[in-house]
C-alpha atoms as a PDB file:
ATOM      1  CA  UNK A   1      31.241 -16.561 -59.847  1.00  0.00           C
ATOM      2  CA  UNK A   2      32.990 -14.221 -58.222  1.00  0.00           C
ATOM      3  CA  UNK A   3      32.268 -10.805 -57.727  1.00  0.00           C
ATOM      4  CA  UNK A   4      34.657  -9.238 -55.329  1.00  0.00           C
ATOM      5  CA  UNK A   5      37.092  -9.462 -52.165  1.00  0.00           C
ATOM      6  CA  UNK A   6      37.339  -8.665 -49.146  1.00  0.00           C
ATOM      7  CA  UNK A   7      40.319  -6.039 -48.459  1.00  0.00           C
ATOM      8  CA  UNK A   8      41.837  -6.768 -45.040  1.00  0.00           C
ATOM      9  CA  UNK A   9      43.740  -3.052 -45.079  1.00  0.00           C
ATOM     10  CA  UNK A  10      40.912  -1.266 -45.076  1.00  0.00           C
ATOM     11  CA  UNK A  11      38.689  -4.062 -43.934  1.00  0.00           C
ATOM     12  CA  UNK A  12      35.849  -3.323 -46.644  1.00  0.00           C
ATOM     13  CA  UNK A  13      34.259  -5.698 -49.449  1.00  0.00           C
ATOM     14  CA  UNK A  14      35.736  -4.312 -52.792  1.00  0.00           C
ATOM     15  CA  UNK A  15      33.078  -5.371 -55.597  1.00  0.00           C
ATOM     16  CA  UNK A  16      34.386  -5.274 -59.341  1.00  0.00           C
ATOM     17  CA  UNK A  17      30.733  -5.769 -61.244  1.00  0.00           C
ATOM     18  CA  UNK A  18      28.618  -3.330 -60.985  1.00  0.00           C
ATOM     19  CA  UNK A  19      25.881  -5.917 -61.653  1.00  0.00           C
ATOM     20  CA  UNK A  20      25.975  -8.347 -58.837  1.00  0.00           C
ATOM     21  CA  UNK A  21      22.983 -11.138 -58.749  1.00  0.00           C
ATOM     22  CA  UNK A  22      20.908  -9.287 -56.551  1.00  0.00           C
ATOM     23  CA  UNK A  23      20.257  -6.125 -55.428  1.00  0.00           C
ATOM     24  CA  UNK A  24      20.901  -5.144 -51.801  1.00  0.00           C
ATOM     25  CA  UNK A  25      19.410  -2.261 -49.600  1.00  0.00           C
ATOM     26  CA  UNK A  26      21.341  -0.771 -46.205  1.00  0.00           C
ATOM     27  CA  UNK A  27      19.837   0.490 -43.993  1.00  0.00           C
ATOM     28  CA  UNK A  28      20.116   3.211 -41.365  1.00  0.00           C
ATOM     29  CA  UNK A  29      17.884   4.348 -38.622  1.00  0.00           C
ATOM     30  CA  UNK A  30      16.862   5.815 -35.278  1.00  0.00           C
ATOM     31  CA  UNK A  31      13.690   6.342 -33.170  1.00  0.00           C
ATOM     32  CA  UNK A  32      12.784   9.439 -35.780  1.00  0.00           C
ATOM     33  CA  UNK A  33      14.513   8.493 -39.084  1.00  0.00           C
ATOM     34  CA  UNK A  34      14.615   5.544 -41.309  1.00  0.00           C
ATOM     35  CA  UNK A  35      16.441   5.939 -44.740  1.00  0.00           C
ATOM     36  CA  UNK A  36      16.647   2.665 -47.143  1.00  0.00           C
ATOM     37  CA  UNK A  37      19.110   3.349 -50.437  1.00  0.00           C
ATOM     38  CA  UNK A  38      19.805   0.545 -52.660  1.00  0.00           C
ATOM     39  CA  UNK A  39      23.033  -0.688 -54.597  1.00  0.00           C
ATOM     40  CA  UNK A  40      21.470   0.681 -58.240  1.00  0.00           C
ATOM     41  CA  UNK A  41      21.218   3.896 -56.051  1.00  0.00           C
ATOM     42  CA  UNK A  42      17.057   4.461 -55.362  1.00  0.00           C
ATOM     43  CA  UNK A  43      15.750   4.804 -52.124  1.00  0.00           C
ATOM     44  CA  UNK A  44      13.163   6.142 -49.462  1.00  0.00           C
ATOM     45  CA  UNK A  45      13.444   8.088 -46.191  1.00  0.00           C
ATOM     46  CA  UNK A  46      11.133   8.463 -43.235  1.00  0.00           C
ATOM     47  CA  UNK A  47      10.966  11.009 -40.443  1.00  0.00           C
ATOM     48  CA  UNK A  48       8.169  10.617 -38.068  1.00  0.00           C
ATOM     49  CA  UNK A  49       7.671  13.564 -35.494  1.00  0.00           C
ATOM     50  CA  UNK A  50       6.388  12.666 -32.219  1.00  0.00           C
ATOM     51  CA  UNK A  51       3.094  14.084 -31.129  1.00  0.00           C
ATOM     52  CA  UNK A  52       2.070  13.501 -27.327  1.00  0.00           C
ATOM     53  CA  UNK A  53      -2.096  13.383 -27.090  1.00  0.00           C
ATOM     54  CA  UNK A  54      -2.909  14.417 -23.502  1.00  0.00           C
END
């Protein structure tokens, strides 16, 4: 089954279901921050603050 294309003009997978077989998370992050959102839309985000013990 097919559920979308890739479009080479704006190079970008163009889905037409809005109920593909499984659900996918991105992703983004740095040394502080981690934020996880999936496709249906729910997600989490993390900060951690950095605390030197001298």
């Amino acid at each position: 089954m097919k559920y979308g294309f890739f479009d080479d003009s704006s190079q970008e997978y163009v889905i037409h279901t809005l109920h593909p077989p499984y659900t996918w998370i991105n992703y983004l992050g740095s040394e502080r921050f981690l934020g996880l959102i999936s496709n249906p839309g729910g997600g989490y985000a993390f900060y951690r603050m950095l605390v030197c013990a001298v």
